[in-house]
Protein backbone atom coordinates (compact mmCIF):
# COMPACT_ATOMS: atom_id res chain seq x y z
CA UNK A 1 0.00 0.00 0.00
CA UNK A 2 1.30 3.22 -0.84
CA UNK A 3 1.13 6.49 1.33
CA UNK A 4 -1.42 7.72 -1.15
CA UNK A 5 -3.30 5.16 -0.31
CA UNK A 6 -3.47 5.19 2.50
CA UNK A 7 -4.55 8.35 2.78
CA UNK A 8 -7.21 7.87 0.74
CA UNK A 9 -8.31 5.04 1.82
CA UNK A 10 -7.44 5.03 5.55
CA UNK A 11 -6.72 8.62 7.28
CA UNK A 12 -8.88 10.54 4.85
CA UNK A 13 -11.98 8.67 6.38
CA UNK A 14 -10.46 8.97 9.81
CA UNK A 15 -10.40 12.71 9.42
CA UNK A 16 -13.49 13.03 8.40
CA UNK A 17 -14.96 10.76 10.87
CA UNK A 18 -13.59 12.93 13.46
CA UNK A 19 -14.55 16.39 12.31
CA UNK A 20 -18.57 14.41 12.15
CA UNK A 21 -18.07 13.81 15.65
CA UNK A 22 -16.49 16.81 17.04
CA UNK A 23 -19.10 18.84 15.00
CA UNK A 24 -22.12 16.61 16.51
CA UNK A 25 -20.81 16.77 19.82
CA UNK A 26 -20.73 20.49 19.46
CA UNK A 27 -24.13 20.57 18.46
CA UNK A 28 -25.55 18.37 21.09
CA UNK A 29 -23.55 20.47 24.16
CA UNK A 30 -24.95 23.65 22.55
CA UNK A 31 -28.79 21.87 22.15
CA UNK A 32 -28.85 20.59 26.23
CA UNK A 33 -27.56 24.17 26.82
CA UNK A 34 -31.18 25.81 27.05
CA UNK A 35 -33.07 22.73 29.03
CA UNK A 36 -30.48 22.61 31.49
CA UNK A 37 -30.88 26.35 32.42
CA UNK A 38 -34.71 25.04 32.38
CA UNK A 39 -34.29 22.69 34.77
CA UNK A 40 -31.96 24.68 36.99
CA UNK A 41 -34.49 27.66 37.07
CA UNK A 42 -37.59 25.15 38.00
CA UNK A 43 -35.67 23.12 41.29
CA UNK A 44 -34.74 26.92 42.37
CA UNK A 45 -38.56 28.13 41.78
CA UNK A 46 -39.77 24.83 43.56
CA UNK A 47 -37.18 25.27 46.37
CA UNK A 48 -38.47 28.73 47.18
CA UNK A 49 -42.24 27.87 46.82
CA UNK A 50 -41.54 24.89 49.11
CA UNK A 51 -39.77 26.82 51.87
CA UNK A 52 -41.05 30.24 51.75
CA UNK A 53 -44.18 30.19 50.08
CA UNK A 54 -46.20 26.88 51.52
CA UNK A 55 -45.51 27.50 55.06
CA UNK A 56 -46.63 30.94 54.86
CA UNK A 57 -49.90 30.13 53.22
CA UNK A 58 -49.86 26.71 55.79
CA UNK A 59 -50.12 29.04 58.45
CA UNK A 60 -52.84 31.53 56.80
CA UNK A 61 -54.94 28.52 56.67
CA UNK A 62 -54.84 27.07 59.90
CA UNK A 63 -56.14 30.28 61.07
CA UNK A 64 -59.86 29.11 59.71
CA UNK A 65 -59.98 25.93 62.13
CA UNK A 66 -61.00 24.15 59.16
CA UNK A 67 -59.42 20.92 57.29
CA UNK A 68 -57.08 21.68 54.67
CA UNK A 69 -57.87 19.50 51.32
CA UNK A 70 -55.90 16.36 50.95
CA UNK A 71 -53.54 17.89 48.23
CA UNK A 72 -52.79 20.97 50.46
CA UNK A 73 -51.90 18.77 53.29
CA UNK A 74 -49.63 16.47 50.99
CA UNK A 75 -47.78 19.57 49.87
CA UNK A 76 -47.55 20.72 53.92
CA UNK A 77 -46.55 17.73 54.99
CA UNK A 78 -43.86 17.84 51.94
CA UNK A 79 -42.98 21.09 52.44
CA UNK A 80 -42.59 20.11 56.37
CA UNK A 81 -40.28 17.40 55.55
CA UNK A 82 -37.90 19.54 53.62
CA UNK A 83 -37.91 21.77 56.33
CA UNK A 84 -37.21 20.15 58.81
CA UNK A 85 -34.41 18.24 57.37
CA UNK A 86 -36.01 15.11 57.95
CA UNK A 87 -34.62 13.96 54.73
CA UNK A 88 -31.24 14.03 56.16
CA UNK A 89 -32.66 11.91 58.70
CA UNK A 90 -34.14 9.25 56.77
CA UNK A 91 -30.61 9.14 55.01
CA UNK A 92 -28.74 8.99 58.13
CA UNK A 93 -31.36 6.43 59.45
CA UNK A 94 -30.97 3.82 56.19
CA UNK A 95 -27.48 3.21 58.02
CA UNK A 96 -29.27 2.01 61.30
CA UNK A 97 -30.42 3.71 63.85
CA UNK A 98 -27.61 2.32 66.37
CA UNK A 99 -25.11 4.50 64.29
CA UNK A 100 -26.98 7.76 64.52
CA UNK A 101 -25.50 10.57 66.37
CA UNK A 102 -27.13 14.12 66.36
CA UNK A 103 -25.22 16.84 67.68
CA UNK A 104 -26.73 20.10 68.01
CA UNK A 105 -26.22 23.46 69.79
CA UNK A 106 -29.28 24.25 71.51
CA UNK A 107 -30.33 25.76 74.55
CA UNK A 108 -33.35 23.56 75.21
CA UNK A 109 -35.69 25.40 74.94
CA UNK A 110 -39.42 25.37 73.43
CA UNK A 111 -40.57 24.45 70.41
CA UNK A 112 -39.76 26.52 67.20
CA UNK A 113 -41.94 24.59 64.60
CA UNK A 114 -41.39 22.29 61.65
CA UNK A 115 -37.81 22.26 61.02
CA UNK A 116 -36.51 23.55 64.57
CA UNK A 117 -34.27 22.04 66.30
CA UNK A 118 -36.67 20.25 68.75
CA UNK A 119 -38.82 18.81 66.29
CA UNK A 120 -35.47 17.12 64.66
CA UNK A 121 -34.18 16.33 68.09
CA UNK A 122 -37.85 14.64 68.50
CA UNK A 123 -37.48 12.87 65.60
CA UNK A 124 -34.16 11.35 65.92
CA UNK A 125 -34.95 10.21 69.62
CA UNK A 126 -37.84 9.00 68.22
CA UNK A 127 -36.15 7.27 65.30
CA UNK A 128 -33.59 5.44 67.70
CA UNK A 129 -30.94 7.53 67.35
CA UNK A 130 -28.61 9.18 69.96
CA UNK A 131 -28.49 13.13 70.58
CA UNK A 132 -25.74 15.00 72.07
CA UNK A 133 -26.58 18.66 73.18
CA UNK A 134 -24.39 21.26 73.52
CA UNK A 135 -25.89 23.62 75.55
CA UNK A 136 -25.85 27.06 73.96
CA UNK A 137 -27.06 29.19 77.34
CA UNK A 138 -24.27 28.12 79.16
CA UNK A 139 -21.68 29.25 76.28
């Protein structure tokens, strides 16, 4: 085989082949581009509705004394478990319960709500788990 060809018949295709890829791989970099600002823009809008926005209006409803729909309470009780970091928990939790140590710096004292520190001191006593308190009124 001579060196022409193998150009022709060998690096000629090769070079070709690799400007079709570079050029696709371009194109599909530049088309994900636009979605991935989508997507980016819609977790940030969900995370604010979800932590701002639901337990403000949770607490503008529970002011009529009357039962929240079954979708409104699902979103709560979602909104709640963001909150209140009880995701962390469950993920701490799928390790056993015997391993679980929560330290916190906290003076103690009453209850600040969905996503205080009591209710997740609560719920890891309640899950098992082991809390260590470092008092923060004696500090």
């Amino acid at each position: 085989m001579t060196q022409i060809d193998f150009y022709t018949h060998v690096a000629q295709p090769l070079k070709l082949a690799a400007k079709i890829i570079a050029n696709v791989k371009r194109k599909t970099i530049s088309a994900l581009v636009y979605p991935a600002i989508l997507v980016t823009l819609a977790i940030g809008l969900v995370s604010v509705i979800v932590l701002k926005v639901v337990p403000a209006f949770a607490g503008f409803y529970s002011s009529f004394n009357q039962e929240l729909p079954l979708v409104t309470r699902g979103i709560v009780a979602v909104s709640d478990f963001v909150r209140a970091n009880l995701w962390l928990l469950e993920s701490a939790l799928a390790f056993g319960a015997d391993k679980l140590t929560c330290i916190c710096l906290w003076d103690g004292g009453g209850g600040d709500g969905p996503g205080g520190t009591r209710h997740l001191v609560d719920a890891v006593r309640g899950a098992g788990g082991r809390v260590v308190r470092i008092d923060s009124s004696s500090l």
